[in-house]
N, C-alpha and C. Protein backbone atom coordinates (compact mmCIF):
# COMPACT_ATOMS: atom_id res chain seq x y z
N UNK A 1 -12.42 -18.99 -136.42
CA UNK A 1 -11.83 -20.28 -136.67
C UNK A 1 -12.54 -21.31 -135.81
N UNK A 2 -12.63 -22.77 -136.43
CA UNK A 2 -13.20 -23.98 -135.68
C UNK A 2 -12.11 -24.66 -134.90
N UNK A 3 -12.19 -24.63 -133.24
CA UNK A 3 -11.52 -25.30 -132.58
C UNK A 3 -12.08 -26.77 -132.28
N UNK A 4 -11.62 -27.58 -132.01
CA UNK A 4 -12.01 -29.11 -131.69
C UNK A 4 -11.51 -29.43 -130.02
N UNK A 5 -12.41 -30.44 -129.38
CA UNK A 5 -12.14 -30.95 -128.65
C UNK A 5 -12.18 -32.51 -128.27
N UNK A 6 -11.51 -32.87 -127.96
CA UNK A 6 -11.71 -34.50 -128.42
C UNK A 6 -12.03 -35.13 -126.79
N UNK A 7 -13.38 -36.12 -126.59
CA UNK A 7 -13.89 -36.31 -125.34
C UNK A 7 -14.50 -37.73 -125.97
N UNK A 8 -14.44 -38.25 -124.35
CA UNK A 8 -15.12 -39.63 -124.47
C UNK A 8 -17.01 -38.89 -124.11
N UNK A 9 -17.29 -37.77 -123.90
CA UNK A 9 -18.36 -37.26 -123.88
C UNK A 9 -18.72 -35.91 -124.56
N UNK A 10 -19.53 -35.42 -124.81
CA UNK A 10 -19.94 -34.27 -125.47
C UNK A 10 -19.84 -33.30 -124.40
N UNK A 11 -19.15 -31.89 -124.77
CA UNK A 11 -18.96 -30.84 -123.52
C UNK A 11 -20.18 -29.71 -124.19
N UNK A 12 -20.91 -29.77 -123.54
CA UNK A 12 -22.18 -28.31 -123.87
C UNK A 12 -21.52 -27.14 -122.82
N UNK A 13 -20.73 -27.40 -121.64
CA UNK A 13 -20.58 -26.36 -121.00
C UNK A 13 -19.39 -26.29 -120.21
N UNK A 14 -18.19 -25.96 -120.70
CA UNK A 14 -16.94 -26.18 -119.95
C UNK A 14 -16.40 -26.07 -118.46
N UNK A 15 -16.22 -26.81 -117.71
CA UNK A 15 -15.89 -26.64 -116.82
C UNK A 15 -14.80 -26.76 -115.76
N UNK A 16 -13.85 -25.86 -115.76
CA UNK A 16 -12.36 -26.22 -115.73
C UNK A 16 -11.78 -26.74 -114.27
N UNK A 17 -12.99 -26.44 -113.62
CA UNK A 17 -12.80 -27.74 -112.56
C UNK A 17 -12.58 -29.12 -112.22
N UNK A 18 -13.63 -29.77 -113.68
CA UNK A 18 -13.19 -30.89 -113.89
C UNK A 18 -11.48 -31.25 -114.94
N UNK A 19 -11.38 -29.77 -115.26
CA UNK A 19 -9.75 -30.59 -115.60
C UNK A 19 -8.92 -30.83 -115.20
N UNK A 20 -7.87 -31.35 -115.52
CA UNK A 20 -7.10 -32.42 -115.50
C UNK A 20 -5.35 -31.41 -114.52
N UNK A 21 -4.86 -31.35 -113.44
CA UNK A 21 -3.95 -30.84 -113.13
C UNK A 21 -2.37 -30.97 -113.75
N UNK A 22 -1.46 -30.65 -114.25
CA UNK A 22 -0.28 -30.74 -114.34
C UNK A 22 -0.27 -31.56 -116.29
N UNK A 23 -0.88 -30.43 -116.88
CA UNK A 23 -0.94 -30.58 -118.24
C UNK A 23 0.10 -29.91 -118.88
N UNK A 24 0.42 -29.66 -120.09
CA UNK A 24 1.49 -29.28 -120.77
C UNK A 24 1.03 -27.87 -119.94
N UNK A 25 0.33 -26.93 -120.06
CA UNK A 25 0.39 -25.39 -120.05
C UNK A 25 -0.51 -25.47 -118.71
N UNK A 26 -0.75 -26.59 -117.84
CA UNK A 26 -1.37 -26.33 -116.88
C UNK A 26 -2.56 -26.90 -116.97
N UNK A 27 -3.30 -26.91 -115.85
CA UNK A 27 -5.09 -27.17 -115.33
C UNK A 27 -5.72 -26.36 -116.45
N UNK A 28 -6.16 -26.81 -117.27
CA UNK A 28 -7.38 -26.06 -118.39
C UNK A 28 -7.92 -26.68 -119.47
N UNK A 29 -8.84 -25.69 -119.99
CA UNK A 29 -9.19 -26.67 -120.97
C UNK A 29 -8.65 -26.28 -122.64
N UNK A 30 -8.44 -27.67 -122.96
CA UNK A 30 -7.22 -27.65 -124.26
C UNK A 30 -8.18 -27.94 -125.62
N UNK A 31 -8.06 -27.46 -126.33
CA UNK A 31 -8.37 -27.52 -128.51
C UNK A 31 -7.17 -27.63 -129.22
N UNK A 32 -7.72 -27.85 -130.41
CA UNK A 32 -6.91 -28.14 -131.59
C UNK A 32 -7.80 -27.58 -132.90
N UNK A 33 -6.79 -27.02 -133.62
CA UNK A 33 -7.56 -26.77 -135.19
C UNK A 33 -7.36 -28.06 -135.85
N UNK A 34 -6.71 -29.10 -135.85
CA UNK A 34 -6.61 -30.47 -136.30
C UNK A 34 -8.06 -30.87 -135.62
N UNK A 35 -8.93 -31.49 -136.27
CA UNK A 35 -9.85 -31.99 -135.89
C UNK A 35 -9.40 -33.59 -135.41
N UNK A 36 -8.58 -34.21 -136.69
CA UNK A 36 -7.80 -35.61 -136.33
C UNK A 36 -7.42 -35.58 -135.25
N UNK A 37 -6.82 -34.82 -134.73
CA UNK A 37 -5.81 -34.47 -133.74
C UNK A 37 -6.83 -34.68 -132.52
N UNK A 38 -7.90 -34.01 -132.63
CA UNK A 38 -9.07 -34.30 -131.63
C UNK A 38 -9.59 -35.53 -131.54
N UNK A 39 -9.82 -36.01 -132.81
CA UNK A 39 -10.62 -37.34 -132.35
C UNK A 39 -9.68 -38.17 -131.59
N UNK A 40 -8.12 -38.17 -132.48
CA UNK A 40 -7.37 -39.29 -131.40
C UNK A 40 -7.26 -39.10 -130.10
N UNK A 41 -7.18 -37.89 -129.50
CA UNK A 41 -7.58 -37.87 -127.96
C UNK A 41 -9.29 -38.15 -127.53
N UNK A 42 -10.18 -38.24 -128.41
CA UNK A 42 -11.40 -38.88 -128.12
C UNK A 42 -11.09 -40.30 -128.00
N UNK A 43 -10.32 -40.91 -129.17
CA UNK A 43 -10.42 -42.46 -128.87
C UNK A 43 -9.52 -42.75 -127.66
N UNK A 44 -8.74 -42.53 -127.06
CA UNK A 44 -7.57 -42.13 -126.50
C UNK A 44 -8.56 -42.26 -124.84
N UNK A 45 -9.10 -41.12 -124.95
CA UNK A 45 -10.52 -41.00 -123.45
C UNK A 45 -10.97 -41.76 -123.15
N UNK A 46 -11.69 -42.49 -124.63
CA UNK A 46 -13.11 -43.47 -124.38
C UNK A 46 -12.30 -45.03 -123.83
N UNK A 47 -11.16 -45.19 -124.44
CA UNK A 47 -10.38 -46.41 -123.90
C UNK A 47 -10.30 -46.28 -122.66
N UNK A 48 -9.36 -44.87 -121.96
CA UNK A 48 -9.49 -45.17 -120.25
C UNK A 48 -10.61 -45.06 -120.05
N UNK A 49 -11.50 -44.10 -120.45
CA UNK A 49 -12.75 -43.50 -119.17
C UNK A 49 -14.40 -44.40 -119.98
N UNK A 50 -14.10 -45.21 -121.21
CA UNK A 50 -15.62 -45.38 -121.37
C UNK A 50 -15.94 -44.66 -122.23
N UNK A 51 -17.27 -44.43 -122.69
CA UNK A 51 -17.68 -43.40 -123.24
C UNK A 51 -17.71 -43.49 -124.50
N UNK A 52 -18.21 -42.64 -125.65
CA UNK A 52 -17.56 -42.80 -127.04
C UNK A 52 -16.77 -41.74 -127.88
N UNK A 53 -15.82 -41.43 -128.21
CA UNK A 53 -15.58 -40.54 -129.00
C UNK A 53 -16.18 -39.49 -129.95
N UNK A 54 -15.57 -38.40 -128.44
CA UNK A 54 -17.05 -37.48 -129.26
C UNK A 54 -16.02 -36.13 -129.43
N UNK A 55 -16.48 -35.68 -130.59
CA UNK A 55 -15.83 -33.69 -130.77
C UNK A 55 -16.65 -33.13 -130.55
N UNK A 56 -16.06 -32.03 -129.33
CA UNK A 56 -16.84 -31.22 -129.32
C UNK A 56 -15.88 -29.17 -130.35
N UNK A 57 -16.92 -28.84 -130.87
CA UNK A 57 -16.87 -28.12 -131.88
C UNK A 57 -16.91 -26.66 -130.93
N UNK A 58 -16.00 -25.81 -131.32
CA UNK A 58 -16.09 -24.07 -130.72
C UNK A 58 -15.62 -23.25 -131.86
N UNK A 59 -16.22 -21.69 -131.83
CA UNK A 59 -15.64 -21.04 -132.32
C UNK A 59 -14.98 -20.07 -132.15
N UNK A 60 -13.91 -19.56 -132.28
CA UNK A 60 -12.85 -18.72 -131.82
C UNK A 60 -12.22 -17.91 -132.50
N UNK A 61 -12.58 -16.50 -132.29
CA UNK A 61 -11.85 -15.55 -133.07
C UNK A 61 -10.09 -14.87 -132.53
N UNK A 62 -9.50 -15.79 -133.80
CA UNK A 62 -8.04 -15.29 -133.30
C UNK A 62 -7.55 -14.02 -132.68
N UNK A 63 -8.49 -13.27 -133.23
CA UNK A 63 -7.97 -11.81 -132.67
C UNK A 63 -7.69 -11.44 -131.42
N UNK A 64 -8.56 -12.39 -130.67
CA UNK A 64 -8.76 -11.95 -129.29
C UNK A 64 -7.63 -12.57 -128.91
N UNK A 65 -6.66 -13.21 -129.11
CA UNK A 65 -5.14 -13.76 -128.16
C UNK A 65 -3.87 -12.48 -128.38
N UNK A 66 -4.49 -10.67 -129.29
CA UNK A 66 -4.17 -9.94 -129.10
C UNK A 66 -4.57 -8.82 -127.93
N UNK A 67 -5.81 -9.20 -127.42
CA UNK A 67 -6.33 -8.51 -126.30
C UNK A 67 -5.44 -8.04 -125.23
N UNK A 68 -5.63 -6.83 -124.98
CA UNK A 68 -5.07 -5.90 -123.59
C UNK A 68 -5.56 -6.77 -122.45
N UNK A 69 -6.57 -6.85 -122.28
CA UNK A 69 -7.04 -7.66 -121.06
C UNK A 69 -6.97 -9.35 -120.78
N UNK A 70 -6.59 -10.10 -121.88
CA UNK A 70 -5.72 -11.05 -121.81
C UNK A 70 -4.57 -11.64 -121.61
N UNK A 71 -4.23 -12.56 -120.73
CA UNK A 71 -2.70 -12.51 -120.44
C UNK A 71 -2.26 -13.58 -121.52
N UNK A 72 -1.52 -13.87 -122.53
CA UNK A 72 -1.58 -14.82 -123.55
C UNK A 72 -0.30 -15.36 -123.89
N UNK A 73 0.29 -16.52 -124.07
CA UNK A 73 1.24 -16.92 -124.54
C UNK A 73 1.64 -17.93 -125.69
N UNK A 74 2.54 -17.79 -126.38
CA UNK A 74 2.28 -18.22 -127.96
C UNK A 74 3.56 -18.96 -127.71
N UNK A 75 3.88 -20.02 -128.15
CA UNK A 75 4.77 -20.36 -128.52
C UNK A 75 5.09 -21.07 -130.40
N UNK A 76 5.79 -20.55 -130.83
CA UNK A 76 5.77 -20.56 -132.63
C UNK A 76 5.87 -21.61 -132.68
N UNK A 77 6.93 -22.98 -132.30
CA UNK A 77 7.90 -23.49 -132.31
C UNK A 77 7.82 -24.64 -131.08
N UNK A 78 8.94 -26.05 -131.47
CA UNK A 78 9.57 -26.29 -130.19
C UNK A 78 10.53 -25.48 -129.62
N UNK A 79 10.76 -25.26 -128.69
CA UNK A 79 12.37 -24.63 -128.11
C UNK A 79 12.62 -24.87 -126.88
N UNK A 80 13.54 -24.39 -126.56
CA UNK A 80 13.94 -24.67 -124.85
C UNK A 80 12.79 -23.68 -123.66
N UNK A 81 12.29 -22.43 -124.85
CA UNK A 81 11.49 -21.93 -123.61
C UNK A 81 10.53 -22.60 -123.41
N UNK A 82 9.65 -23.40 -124.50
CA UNK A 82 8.77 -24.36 -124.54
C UNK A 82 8.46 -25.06 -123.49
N UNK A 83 9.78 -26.06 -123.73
CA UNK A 83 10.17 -27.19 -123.30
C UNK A 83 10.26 -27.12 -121.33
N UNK A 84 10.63 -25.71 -121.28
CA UNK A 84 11.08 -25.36 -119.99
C UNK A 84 9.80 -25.61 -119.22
N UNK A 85 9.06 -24.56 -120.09
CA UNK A 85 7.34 -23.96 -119.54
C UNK A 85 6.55 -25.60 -119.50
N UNK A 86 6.36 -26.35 -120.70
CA UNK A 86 6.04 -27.70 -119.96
C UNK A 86 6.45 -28.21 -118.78
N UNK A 87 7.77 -28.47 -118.70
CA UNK A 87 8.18 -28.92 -117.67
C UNK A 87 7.73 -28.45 -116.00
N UNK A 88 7.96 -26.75 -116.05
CA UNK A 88 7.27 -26.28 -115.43
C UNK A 88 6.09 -26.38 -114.73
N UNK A 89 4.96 -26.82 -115.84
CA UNK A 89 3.74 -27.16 -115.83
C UNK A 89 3.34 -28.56 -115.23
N UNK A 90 4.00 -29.09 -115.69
CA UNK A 90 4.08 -30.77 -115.53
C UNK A 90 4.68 -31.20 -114.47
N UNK A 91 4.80 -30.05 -113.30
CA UNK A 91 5.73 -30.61 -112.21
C UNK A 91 5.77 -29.71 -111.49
N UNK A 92 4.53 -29.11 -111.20
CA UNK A 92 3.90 -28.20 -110.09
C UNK A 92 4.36 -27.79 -109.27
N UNK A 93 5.53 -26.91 -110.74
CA UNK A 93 5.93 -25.67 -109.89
C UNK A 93 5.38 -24.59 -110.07
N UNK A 94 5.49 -23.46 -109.39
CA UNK A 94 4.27 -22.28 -109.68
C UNK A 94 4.92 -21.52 -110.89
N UNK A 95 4.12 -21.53 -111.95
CA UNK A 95 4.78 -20.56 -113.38
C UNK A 95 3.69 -19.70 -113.41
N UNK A 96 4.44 -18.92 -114.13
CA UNK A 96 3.28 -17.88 -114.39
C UNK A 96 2.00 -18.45 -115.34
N UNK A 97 0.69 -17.70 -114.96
CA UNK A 97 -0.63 -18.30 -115.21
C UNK A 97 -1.10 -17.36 -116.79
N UNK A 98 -1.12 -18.02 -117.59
CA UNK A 98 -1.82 -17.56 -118.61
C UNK A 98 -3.31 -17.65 -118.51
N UNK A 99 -3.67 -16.49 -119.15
CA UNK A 99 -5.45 -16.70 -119.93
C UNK A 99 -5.47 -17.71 -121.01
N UNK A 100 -4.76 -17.60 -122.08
CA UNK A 100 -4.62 -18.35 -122.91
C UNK A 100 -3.69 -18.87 -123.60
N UNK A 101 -2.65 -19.54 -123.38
CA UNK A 101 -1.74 -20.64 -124.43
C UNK A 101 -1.72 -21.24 -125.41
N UNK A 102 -0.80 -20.77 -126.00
CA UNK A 102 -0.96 -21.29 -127.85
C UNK A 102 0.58 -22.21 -127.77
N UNK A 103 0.70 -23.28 -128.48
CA UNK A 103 2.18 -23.78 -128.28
C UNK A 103 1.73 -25.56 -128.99
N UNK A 104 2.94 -25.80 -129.33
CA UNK A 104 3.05 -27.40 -129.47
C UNK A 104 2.42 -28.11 -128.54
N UNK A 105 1.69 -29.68 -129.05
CA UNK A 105 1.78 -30.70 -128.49
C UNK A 105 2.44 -31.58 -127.95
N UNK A 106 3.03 -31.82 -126.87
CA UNK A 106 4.40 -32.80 -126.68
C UNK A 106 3.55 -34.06 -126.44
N UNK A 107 4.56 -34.57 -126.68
CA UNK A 107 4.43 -36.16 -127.16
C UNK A 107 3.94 -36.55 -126.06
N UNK A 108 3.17 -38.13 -126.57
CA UNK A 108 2.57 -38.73 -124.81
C UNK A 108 3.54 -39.43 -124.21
N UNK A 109 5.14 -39.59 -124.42
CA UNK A 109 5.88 -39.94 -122.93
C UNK A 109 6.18 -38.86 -122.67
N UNK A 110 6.03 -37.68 -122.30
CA UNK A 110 6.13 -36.69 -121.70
C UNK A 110 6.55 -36.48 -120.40
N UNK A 111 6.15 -37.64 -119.61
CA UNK A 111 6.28 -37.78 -118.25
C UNK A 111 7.49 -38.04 -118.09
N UNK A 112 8.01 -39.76 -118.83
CA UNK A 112 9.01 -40.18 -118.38
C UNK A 112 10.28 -39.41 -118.96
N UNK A 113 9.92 -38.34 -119.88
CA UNK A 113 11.20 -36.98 -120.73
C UNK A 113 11.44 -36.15 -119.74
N UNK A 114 10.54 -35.63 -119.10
CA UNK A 114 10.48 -34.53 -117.67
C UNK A 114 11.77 -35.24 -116.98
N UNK A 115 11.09 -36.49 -116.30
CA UNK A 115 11.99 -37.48 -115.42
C UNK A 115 13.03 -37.51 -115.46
N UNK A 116 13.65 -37.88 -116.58
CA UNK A 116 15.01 -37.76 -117.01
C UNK A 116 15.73 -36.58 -116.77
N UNK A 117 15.06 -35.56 -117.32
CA UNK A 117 15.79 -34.15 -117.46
C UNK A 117 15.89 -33.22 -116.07
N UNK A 118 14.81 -34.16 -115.13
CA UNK A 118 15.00 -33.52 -113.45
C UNK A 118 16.19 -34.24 -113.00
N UNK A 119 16.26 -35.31 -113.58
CA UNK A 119 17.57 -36.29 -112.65
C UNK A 119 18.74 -35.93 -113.41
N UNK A 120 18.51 -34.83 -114.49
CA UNK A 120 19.79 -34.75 -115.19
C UNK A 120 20.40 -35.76 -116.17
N UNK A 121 19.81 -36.63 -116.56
CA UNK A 121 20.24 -37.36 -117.26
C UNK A 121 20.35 -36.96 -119.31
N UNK A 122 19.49 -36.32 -119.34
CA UNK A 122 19.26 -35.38 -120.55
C UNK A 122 19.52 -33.90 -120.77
N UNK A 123 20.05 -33.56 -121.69
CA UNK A 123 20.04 -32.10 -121.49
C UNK A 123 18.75 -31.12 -122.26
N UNK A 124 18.88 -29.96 -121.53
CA UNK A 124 17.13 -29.16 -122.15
C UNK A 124 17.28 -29.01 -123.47
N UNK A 125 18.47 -29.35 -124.40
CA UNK A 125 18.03 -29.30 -126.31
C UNK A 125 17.77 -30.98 -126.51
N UNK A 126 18.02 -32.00 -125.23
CA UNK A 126 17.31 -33.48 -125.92
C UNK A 126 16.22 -33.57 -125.65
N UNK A 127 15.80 -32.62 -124.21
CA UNK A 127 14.63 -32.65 -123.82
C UNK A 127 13.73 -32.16 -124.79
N UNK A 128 13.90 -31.31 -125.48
CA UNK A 128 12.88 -30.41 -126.73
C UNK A 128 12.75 -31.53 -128.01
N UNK A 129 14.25 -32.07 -127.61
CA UNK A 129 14.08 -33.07 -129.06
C UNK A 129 12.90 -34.40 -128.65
N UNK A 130 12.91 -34.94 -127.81
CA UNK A 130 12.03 -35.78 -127.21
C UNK A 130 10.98 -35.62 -126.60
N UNK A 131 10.49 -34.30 -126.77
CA UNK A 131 9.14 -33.91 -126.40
C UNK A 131 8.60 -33.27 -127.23
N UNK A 132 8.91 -33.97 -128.72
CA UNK A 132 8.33 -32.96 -130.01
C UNK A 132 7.35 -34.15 -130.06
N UNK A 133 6.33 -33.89 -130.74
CA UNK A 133 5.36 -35.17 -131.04
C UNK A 133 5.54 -35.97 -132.24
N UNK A 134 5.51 -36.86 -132.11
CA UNK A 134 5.92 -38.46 -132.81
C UNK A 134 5.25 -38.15 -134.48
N UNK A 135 4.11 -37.60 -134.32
CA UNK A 135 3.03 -37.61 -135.91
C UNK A 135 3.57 -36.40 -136.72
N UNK A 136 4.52 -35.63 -135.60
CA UNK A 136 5.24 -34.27 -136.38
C UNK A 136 4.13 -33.03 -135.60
N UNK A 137 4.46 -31.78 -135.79
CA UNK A 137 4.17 -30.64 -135.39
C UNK A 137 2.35 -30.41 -134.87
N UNK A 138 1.96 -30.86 -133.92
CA UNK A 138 0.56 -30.28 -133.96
C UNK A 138 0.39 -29.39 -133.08
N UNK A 139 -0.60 -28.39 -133.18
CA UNK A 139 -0.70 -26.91 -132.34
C UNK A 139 -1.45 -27.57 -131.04
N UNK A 140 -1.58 -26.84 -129.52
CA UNK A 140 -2.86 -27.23 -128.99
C UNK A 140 -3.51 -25.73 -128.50
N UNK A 141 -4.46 -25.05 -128.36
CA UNK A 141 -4.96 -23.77 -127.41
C UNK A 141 -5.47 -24.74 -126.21
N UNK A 142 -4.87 -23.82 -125.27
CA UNK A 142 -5.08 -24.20 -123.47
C UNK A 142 -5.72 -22.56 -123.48
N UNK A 143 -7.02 -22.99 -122.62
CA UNK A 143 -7.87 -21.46 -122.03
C UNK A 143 -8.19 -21.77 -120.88
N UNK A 144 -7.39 -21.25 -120.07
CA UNK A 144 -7.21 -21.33 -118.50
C UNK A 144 -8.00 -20.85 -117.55
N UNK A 145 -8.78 -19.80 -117.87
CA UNK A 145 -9.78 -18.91 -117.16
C UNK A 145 -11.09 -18.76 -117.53
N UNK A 146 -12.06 -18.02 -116.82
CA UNK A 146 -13.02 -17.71 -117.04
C UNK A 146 -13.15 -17.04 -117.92
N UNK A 147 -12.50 -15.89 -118.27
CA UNK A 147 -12.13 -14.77 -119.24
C UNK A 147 -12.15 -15.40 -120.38
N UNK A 148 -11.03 -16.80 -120.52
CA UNK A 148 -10.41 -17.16 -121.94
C UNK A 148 -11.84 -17.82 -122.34
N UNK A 149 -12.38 -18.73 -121.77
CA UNK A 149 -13.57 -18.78 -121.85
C UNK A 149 -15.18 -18.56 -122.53
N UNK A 150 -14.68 -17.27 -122.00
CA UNK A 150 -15.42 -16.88 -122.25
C UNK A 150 -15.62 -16.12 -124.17
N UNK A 151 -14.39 -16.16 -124.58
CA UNK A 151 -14.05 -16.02 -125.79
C UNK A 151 -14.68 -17.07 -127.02
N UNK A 152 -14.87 -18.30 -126.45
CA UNK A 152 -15.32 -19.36 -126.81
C UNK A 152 -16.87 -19.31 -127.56
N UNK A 153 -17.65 -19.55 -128.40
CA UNK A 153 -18.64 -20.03 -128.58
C UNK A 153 -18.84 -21.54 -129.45
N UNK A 154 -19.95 -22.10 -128.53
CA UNK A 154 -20.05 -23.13 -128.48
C UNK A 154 -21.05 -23.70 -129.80
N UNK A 155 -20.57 -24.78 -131.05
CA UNK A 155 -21.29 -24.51 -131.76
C UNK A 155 -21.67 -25.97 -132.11
């Protein structure tokens, strides 16, 4: 399968150092089988950081998020475990570390939904309801490691 990545620059060689800390599933680097879905986080980049909207293209054989030697997590759905595990993520507390994450996109106020639901002001089924994404259901893969990584070819 063709994964997408949406960048204000072209990625020839991933490097998960330069990503981004306290993302939905954590520090890593994130795709989409929506290619759309990619570019709008390209245009999205090039506005803060410059640059121009660029996809970068991988290929990825599903099979491998059945691997023994992968630690992998899927989420089908929104739900509260979802919702939890973002939160989790997004507020650096220590969760357990996947190789690779499969799960919804939450929406971009994400931040100020967390906020609420730490101060209690929301409960964790409004929180799921308000951290579904606005355009409706899109998937993202987060590959956290060297390993997941390495699954990747670059095309």
């Amino acid at each position: 399968m063709i994964l997408y990545h949406g960048s204000n620059v072209a990625i020839e060689k991933i490097e998960l150092g330069k990503s981004k800390p306290n993302k939905d599933f954590r520090k890593g680097f994130y795709l989409s089988e929506n290619e759309e879905q990619a570019m709008e986080m390209a245009r999205f980049k090039s506005l803060i950081f410059g640059g121009e909207p660029t996809i970068s293209k991988f290929d990825f054989d599903p099979t491998a998020m059945h691997s023994a030697n992968l630690r992998v997590k899927i989420f089908e759905g929104y739900s509260e475990e979802w919702a939890d595990f973002v939160f989790a993520n997004r507020d650096r507390a220590d969760v357990e570390k996947y190789d690779i994450v499969y799960g919804p996109i939450a929406d971009d106020g994400v931040t100020f939904q967390l906020r609420r639901f730490q101060a209690g002001a929301i409960s964790i089924e409004e929180l799921v309801k308000e951290l579904q994404y606005a355009k409706g259901i899109t998937f993202q893969y987060f590959f956290g490691t060297s390993l997941a990584l390495s699954k990747l070819i670059k095309l």
